[in-house]
C-alpha atoms as a PDB file:
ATOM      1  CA  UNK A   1      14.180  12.984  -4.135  1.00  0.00           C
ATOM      2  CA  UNK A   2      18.112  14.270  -4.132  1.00  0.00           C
ATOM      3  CA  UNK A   3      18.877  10.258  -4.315  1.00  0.00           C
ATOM      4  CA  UNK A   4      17.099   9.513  -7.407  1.00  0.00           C
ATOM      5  CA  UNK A   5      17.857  12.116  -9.342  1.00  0.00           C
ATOM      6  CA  UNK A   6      22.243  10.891  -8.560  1.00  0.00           C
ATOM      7  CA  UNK A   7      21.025   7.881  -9.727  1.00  0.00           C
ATOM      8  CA  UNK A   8      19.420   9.073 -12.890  1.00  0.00           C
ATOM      9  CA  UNK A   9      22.356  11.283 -13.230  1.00  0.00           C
ATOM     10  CA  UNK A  10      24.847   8.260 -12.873  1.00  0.00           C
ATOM     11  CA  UNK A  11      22.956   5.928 -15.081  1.00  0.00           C
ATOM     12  CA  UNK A  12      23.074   8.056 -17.496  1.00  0.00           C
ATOM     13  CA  UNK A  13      26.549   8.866 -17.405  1.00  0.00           C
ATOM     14  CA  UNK A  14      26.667  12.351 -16.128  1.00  0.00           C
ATOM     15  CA  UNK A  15      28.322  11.828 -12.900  1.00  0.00           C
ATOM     16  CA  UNK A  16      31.465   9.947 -13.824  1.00  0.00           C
ATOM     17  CA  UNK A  17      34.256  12.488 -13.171  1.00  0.00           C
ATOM     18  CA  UNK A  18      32.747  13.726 -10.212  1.00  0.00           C
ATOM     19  CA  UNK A  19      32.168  10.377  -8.536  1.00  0.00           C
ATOM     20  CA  UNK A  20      36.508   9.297  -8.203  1.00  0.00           C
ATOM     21  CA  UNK A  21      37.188  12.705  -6.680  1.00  0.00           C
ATOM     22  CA  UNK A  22      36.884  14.708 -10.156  1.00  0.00           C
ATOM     23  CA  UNK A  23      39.980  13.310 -11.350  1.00  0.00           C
ATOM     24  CA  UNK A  24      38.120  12.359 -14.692  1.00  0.00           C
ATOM     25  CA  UNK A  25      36.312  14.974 -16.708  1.00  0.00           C
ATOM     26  CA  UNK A  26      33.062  13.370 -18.951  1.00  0.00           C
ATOM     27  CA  UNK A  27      33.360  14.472 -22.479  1.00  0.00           C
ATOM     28  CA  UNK A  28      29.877  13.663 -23.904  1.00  0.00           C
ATOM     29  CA  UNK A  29      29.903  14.546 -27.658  1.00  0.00           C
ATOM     30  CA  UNK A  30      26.724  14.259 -29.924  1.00  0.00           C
ATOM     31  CA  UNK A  31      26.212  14.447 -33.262  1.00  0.00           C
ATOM     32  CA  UNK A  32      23.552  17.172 -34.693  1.00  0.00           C
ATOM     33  CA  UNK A  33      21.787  13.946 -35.925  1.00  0.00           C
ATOM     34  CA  UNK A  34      21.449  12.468 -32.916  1.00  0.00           C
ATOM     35  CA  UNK A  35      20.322  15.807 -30.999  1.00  0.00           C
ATOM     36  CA  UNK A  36      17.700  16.114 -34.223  1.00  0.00           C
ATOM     37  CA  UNK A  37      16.864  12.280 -33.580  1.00  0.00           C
ATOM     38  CA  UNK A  38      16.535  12.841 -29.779  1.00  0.00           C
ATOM     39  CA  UNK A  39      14.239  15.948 -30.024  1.00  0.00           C
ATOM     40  CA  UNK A  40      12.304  13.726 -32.815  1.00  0.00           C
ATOM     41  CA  UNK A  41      11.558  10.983 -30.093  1.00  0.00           C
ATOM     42  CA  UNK A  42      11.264  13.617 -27.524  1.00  0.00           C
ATOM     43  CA  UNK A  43       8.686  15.517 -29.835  1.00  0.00           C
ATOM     44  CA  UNK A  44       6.708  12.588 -30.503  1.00  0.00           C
ATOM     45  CA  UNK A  45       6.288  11.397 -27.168  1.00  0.00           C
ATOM     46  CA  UNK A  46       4.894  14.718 -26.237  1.00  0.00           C
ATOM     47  CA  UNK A  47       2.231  14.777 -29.121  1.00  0.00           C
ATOM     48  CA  UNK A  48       1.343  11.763 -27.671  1.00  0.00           C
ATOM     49  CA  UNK A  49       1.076  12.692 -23.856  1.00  0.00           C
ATOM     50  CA  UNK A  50      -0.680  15.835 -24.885  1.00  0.00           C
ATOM     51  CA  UNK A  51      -3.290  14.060 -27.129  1.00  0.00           C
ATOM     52  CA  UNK A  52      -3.620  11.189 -23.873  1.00  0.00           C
ATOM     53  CA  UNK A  53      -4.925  14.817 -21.575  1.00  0.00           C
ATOM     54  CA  UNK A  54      -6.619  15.666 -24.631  1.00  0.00           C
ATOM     55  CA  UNK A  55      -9.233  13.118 -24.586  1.00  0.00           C
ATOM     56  CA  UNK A  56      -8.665  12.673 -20.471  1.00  0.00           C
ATOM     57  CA  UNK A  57     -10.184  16.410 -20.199  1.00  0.00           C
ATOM     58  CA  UNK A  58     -12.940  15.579 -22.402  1.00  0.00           C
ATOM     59  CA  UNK A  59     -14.186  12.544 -21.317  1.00  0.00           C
ATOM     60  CA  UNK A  60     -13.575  14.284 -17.868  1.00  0.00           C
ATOM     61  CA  UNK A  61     -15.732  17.422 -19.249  1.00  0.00           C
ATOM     62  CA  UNK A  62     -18.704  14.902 -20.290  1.00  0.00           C
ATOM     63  CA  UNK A  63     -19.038  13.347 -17.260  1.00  0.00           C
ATOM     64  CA  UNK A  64     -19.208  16.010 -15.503  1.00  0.00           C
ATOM     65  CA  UNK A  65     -21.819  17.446 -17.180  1.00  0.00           C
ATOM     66  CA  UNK A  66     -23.767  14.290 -17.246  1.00  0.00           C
ATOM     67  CA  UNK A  67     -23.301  14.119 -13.409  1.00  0.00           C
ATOM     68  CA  UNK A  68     -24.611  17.980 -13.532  1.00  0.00           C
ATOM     69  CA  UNK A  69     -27.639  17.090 -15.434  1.00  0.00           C
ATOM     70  CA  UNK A  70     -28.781  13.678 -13.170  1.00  0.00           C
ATOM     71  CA  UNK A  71     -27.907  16.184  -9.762  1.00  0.00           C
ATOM     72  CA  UNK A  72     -30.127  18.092 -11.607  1.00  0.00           C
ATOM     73  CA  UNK A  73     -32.811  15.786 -12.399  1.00  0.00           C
ATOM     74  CA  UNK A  74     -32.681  14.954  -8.556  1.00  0.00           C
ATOM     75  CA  UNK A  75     -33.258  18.342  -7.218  1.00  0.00           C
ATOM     76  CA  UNK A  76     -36.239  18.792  -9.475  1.00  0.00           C
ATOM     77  CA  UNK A  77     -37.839  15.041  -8.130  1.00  0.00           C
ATOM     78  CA  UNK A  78     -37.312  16.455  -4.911  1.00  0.00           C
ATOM     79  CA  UNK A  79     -39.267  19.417  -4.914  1.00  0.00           C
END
């Protein structure tokens, strides 16, 4: 787990001093646009993930309670 998260770190450019000894120090600067930009993209893909559960629990929650009703139906036949 340790191993991919170095090689997240080092693809994404986070590791670059420390990996020639620390002789080099990574100075990532951002502008305020591109933080507002990346918690945009970062905000959307979240509404999106959340409204993917969304209708997962729900379509999870009717099934269920169709399953109920037919386990139901069963134990009444087999009385």
């Amino acid at each position: 787990m340790m191993e991919g998260m170095m090689e997240d770190a080092v693809k994404d450019g986070m590791m670059d001093g420390m990996m020639d000894g620390g002789s080099a120090k990574v100075v990532k600067t951002t502008s305020v646009a591109e933080e507002r930009r990346d918690v945009w993209r970062l905000n959307e893909k979240l509404k999106r993930l959340n409204a993917y559960s969304s209708a997962l629990n729900l379509s999870t929650l009717v099934v269920l309670t169709w399953h109920i009703a037919y386990m139901g139906q069963l134990l009444q036949a087999a009385r």
